[in-house]
N, C-alpha and C. Protein backbone atom coordinates (compact mmCIF):
# COMPACT_ATOMS: atom_id res chain seq x y z
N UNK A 1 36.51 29.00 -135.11
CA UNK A 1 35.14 29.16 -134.66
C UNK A 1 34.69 30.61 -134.86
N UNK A 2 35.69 31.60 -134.65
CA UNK A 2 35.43 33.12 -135.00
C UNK A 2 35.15 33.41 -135.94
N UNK A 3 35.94 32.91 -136.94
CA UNK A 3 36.17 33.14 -138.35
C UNK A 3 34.11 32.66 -138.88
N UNK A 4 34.00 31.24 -138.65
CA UNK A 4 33.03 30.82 -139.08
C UNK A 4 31.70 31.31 -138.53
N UNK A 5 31.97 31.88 -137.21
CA UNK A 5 30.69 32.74 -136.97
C UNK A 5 30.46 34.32 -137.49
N UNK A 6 31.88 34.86 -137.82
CA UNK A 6 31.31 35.96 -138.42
C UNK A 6 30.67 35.75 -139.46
N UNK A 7 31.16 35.36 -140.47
CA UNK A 7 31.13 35.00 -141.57
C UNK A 7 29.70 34.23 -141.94
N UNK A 8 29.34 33.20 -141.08
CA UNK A 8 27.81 32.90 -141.23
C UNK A 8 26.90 32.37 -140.60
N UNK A 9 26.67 32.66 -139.44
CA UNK A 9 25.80 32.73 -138.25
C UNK A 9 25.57 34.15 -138.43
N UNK A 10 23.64 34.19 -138.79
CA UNK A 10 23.00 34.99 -138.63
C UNK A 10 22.83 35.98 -137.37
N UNK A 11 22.25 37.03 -137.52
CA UNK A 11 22.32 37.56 -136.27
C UNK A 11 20.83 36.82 -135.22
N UNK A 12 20.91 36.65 -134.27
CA UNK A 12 19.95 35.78 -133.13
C UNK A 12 20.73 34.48 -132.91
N UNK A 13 21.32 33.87 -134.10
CA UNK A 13 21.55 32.64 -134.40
C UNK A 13 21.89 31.81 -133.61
N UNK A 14 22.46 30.49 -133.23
CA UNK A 14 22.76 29.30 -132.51
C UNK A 14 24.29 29.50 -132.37
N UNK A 15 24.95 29.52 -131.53
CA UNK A 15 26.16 28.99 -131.79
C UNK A 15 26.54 27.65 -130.65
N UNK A 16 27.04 26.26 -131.16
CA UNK A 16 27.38 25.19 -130.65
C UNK A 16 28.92 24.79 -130.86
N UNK A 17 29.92 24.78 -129.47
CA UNK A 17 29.76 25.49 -128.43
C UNK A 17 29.45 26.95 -128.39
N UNK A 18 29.08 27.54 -127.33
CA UNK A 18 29.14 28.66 -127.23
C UNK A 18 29.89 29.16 -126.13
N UNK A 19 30.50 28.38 -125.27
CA UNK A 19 31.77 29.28 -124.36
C UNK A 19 33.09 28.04 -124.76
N UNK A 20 34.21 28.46 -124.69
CA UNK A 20 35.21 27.87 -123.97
C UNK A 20 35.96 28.05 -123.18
N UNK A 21 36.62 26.86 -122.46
CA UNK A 21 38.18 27.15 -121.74
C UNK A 21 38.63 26.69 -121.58
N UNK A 22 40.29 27.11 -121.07
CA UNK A 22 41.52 26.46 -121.21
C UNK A 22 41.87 26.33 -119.72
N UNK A 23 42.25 24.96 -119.73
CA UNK A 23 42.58 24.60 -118.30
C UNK A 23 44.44 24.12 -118.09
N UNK A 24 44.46 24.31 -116.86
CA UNK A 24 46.02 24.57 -117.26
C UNK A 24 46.58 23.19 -116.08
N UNK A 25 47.63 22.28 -116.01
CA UNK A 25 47.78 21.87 -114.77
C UNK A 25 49.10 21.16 -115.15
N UNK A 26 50.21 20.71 -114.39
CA UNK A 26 51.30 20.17 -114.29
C UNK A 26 51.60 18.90 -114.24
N UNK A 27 52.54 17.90 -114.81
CA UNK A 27 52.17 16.53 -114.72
C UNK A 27 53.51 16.05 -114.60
N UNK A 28 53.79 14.55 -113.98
CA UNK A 28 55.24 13.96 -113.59
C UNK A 28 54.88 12.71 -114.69
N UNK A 29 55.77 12.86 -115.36
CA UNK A 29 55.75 11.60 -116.31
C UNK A 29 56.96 11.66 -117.09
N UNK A 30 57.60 10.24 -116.24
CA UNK A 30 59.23 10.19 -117.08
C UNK A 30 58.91 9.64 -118.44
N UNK A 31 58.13 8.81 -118.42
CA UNK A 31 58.22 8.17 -119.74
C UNK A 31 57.33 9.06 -120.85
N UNK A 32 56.74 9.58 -120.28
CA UNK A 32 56.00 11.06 -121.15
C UNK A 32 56.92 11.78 -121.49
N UNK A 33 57.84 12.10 -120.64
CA UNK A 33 59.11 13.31 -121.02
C UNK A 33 59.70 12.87 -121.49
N UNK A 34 60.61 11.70 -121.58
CA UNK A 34 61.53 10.62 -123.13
C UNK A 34 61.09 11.36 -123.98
N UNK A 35 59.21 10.52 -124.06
CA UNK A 35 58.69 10.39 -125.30
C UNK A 35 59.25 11.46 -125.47
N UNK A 36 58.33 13.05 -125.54
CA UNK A 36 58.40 14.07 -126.02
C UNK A 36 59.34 14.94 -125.92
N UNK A 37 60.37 14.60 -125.53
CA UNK A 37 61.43 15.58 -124.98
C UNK A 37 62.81 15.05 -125.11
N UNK A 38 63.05 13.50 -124.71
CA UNK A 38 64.43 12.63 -124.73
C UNK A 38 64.65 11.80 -126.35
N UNK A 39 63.37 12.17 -126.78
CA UNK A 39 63.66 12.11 -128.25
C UNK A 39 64.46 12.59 -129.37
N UNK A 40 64.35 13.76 -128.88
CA UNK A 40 65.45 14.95 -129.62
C UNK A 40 66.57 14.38 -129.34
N UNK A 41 67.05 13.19 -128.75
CA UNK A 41 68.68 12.46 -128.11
C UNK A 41 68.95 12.44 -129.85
N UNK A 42 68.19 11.64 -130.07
CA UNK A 42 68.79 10.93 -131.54
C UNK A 42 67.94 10.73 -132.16
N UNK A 43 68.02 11.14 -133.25
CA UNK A 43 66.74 11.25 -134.15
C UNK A 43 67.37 10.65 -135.82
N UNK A 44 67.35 9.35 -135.65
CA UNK A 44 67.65 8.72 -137.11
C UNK A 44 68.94 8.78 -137.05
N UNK A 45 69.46 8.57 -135.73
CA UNK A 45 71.36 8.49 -135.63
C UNK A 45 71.84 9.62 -135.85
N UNK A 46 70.77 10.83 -135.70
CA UNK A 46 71.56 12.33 -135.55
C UNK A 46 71.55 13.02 -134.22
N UNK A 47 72.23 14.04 -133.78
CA UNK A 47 72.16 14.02 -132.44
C UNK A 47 71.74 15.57 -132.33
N UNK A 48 70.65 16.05 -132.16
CA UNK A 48 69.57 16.93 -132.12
C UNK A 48 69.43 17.42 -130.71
N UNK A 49 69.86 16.89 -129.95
CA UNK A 49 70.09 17.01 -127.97
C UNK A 49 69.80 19.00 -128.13
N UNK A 50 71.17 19.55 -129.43
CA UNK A 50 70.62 21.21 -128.70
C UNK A 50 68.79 21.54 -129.11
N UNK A 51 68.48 20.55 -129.66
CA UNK A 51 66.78 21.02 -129.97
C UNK A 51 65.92 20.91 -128.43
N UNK A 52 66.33 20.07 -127.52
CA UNK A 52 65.58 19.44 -126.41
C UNK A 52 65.51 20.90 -125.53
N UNK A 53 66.53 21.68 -125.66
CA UNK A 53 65.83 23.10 -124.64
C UNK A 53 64.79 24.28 -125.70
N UNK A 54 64.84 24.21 -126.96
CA UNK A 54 63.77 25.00 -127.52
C UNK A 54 62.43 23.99 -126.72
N UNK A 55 62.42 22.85 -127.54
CA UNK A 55 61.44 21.60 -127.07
C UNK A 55 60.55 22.41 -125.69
N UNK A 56 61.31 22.72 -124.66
CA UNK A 56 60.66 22.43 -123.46
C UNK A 56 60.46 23.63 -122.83
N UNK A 57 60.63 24.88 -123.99
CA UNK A 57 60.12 25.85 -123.86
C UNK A 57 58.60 26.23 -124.49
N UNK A 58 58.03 24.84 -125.22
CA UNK A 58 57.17 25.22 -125.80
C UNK A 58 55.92 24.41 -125.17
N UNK A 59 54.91 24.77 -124.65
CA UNK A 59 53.86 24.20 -124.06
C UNK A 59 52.95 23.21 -125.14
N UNK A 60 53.05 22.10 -124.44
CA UNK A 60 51.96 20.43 -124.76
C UNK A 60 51.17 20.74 -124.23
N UNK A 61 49.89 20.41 -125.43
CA UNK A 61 48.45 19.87 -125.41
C UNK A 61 48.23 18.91 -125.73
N UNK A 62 48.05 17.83 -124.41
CA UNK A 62 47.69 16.00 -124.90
C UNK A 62 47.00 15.99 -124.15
N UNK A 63 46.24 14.54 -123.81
CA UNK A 63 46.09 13.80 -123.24
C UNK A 63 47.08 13.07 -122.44
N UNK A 64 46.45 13.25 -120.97
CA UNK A 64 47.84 11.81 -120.22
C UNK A 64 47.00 11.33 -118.99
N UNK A 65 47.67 10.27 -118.73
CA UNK A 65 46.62 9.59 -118.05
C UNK A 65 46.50 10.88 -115.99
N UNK A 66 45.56 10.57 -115.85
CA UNK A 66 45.30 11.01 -114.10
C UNK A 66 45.92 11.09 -113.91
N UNK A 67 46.66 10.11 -112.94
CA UNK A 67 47.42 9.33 -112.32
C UNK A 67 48.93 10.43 -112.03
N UNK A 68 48.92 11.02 -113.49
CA UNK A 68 50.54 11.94 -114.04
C UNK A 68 49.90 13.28 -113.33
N UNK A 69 49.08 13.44 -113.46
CA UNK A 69 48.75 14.88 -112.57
C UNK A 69 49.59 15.41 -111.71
N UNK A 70 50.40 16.68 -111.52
CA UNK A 70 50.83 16.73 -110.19
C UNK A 70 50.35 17.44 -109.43
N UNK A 71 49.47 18.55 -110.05
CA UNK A 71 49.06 20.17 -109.54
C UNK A 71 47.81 20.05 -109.69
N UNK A 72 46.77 20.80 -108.98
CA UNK A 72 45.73 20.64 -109.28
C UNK A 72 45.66 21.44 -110.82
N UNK A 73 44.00 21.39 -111.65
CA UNK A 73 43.85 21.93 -112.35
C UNK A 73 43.46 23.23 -112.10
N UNK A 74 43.58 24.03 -113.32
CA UNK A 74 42.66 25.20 -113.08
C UNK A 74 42.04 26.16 -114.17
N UNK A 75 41.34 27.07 -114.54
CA UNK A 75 41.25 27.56 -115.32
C UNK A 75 41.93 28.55 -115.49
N UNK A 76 42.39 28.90 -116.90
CA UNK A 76 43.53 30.37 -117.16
C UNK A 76 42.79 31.01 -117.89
N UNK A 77 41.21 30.69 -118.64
CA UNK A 77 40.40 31.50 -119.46
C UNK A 77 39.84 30.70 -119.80
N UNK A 78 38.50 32.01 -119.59
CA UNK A 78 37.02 31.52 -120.52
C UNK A 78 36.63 32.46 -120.75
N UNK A 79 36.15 32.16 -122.42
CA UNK A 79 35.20 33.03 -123.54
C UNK A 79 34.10 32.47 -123.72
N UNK A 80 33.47 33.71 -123.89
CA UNK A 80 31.64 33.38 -124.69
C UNK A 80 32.10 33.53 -126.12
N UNK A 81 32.01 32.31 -126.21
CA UNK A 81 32.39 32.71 -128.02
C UNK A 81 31.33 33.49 -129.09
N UNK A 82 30.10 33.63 -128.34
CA UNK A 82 29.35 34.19 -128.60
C UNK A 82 29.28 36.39 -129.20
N UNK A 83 30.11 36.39 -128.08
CA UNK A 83 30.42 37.72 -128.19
C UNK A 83 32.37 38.03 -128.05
N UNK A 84 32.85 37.26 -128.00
CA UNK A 84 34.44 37.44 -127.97
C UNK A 84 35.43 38.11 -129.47
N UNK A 85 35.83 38.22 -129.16
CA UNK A 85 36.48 39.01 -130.48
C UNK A 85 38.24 38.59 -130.53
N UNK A 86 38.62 38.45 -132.03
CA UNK A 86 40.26 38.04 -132.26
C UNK A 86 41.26 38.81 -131.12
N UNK A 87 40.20 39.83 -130.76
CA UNK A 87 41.70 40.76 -129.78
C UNK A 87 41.69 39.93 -128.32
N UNK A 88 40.81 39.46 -127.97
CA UNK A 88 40.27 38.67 -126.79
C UNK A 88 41.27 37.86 -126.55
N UNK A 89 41.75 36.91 -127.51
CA UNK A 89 42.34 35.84 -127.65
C UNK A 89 44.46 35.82 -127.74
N UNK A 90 44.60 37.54 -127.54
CA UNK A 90 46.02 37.12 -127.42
C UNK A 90 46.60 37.51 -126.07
N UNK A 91 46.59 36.63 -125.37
CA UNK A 91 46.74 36.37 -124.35
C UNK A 91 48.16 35.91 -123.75
């Protein structure tokens, strides 16, 4: 979105969106964690198990149902993408 507004969005111009953010929250889901995590067991009859602790050092962005929620939500950041800049963003 940075890239494409420097680059060509006039100055006054529109930008759609113009803020975002990232919301952060915790979820209980065994059969979510298989999926994405108890998978690494065996993968095509190979046994990949030491991959499952990189795995779960690395933060998921899905969809999951309510219900899996455990924590409330919350926000960890919001930009005006309007005026934000690449340095903004390493966080």
């Amino acid at each position: 979105v940075l890239y494409a507004r420097d680059k060509w969005l006039r100055k006054g111009g529109h930008l759609f969106p113009d803020h975002a953010r990232l919301h952060i929250a915790a979820i209980e889901d065994a059969e979510y964690k298989e999926e994405k995590i108890g998978f690494w067991s065996h993968v095509w009859g190979f046994d990949f198990s030491p991959m499952q602790q990189m795995v779960i050092q690395e933060p998921i962005s899905d969809v999951v149902d309510e219900a899996s929620i455990a924590t409330s939500c919350n926000c960890i950041l919001e930009l005006d993408l309007r005026t934000c800049r690449r340095e903004d963003l390493d966080f």
